[in-house]
Protein backbone atom coordinates (compact mmCIF):
# COMPACT_ATOMS: atom_id res chain seq x y z
CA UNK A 1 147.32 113.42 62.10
CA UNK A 2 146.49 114.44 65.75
CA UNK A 3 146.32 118.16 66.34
CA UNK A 4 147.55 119.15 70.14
CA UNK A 5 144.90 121.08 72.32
CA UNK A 6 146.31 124.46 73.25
CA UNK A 7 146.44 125.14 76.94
CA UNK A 8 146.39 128.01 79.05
CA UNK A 9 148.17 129.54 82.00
CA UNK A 10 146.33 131.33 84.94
CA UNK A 11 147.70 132.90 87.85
CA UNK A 12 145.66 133.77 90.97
CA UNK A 13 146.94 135.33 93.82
CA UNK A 14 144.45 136.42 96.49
CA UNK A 15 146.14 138.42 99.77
CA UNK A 16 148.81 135.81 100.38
CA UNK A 17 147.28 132.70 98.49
CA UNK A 18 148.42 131.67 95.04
CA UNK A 19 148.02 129.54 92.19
CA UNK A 20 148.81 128.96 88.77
CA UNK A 21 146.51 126.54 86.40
CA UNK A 22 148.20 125.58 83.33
CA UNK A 23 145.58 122.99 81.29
CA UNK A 24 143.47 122.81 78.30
CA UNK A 25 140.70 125.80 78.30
CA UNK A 26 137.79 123.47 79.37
CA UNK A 27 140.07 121.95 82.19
CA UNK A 28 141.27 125.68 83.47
CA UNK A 29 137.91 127.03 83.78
CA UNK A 30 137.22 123.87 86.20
CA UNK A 31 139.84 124.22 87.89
CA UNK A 32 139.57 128.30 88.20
CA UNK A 33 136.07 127.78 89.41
CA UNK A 34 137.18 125.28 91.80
CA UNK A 35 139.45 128.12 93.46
CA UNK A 36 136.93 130.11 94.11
CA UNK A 37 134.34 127.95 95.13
CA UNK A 38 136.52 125.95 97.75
CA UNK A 39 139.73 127.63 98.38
CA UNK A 40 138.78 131.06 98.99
CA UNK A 41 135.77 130.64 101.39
CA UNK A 42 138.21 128.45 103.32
CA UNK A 43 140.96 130.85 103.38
CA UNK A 44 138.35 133.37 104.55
CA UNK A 45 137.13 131.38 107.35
CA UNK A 46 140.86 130.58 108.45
CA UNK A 47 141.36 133.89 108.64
CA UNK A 48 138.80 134.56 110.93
CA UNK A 49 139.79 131.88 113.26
CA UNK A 50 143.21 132.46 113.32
CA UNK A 51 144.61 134.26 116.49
CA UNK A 52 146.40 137.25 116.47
CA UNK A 53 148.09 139.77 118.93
CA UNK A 54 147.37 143.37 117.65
CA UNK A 55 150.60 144.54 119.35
CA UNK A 56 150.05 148.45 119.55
CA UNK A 57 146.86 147.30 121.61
CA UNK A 58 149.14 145.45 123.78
CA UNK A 59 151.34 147.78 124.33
CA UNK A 60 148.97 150.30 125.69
CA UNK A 61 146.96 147.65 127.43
CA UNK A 62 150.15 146.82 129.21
CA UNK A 63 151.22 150.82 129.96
CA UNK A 64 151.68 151.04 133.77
CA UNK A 65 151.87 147.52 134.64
CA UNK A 66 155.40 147.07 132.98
CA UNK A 67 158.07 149.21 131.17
CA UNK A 68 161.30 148.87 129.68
CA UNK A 69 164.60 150.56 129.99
CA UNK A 70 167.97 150.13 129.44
CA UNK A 71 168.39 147.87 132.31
CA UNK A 72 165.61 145.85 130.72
CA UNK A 73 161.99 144.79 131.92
CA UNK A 74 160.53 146.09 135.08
CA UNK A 75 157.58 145.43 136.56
CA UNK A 76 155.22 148.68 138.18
CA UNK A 77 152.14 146.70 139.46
CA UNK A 78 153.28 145.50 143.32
CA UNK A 79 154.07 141.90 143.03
CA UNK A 80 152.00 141.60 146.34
CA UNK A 81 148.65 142.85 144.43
CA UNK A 82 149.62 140.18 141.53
CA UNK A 83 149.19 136.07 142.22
CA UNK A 84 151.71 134.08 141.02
CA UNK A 85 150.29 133.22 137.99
CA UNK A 86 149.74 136.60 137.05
CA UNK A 87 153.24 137.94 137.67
CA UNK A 88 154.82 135.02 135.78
CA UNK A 89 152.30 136.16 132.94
CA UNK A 90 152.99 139.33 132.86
CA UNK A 91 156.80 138.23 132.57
CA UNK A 92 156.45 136.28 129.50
CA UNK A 93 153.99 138.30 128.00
CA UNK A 94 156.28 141.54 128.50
CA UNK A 95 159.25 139.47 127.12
CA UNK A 96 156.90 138.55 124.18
CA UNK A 97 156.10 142.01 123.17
CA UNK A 98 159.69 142.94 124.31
CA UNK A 99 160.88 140.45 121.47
CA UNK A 100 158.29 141.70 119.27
CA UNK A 101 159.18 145.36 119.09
CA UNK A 102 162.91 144.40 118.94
CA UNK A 103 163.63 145.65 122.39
CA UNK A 104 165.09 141.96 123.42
CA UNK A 105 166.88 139.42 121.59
CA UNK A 106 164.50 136.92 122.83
CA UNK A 107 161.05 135.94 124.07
CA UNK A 108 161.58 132.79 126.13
CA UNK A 109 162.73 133.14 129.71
CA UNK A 110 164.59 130.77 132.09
CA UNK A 111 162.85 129.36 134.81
CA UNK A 112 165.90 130.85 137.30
CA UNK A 113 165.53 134.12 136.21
CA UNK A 114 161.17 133.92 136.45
CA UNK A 115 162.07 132.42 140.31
CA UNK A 116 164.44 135.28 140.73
CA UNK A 117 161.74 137.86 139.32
CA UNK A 118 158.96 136.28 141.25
CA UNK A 119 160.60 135.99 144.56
CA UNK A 120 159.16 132.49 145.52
CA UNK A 121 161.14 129.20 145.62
CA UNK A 122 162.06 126.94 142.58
CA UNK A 123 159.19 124.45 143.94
CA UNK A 124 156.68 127.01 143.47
CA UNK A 125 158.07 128.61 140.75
CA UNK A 126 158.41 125.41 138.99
CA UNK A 127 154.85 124.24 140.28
CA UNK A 128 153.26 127.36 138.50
CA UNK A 129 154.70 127.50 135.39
CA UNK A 130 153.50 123.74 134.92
CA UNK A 131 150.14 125.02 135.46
CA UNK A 132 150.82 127.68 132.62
CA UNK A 133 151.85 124.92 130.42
CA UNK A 134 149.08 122.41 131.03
CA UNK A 135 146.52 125.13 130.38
CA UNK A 136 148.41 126.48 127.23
CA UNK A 137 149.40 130.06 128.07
CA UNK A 138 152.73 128.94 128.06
CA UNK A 139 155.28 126.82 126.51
CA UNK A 140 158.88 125.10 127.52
CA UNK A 141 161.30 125.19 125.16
CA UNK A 142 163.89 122.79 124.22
CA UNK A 143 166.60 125.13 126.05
CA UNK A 144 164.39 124.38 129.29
CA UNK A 145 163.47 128.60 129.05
CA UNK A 146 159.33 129.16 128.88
CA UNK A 147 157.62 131.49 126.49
CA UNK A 148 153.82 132.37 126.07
CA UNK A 149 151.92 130.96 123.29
CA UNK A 150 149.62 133.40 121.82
CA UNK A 151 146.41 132.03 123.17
CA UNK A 152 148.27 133.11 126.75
CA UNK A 153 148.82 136.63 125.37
CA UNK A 154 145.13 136.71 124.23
CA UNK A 155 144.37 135.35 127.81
CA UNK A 156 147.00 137.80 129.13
CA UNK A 157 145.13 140.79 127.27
CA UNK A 158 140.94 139.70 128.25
CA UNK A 159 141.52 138.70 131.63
CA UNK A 160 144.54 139.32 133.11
CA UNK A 161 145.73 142.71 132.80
CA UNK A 162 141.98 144.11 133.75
CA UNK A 163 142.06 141.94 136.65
CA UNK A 164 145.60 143.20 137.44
CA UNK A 165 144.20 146.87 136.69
CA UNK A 166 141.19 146.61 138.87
CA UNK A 167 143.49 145.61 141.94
CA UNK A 168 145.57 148.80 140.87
CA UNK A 169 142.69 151.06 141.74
CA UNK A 170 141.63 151.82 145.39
CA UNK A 171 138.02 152.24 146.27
CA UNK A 172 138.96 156.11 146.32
CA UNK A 173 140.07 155.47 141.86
CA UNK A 174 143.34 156.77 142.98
CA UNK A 175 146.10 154.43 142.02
CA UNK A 176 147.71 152.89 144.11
CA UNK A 177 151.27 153.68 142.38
CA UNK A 178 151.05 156.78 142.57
CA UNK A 179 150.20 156.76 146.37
């Protein structure tokens, strides 16, 4: 007569990682040791590399540079202190957080309506947003609209807006919105 081995069920769940073990004792201690010994350290380290956008930090980062209203996004920083690449940033980025916070239905934009915002031809417009995608701040959609990745809105948040905010400031600190 052959007596069957018991088993046992675990479940783990760590944050937003889980796992259930269902095997013979011996086999489920393995097996629970091998969770914590490879999965968790790895889940750990993801973590740590994985980007994210704090957006109340982007919101205030991006306070007099752009608002919205009812009429939707506008842009306060002069578009002839901003480069192009800038200003189409800052469009995609506000559109982004726009999306985000639930203020716009969407987050991509259509390459018209960033010409018509930036006020340059479709040669340059199109010319500059090319640059944004081969560099990886920005993406073109299947619709042919562009939207920032999140490395761009981590870009966006380190260099661009200070940059933008430095040119805001006259030599006097009085800014030059406000003038």
């Amino acid at each position: 007569m052959s007596t069957k081995r018991e088993k046992i069920t675990v479940q783990i769940k760590y944050k937003e990682l889980e796992q259930q073990i269902i095997a013979e004792p011996q086999e489920a201690w393995l097996l629970l040791n091998k969770f914590f010994k490879d999965l968790i350290p790895s889940f750990e380290i993801a973590q740590k590399l994985w980007l994210n956008i704090d957006l109340e930090q982007l919101a205030n980062d991006l306070k007099g540079i752009v608002a919205f209203s009812d009429n939707g996004i506008s842009l306060l920083a002069p578009k002839n202190k901003l480069r192009d690449n800038e200003a189409l940033l800052v469009w995609l980025v506000a559109h982004f957080l726009g999306k985000k916070l639930g203020l716009l239905q969407s987050d991509s934009v259509s390459k018209d309506e960033l010409q018509m915002k930036l006020g340059k031809s479709s040669k340059i417009t199109s010319t500059r947003l090319g640059e944004l995608v081969k560099n990886d701040f920005a993406v073109k959609m299947a619709d042919e609209k562009f939207r920032i990745t999140t490395f761009g809105v981590l870009q966006v948040q380190k260099e661009i807006i200070p940059r933008i905010k430095s040119k805001l400031v006259s030599k006097f600190s009085e800014p030059l919105l406000f003038r």
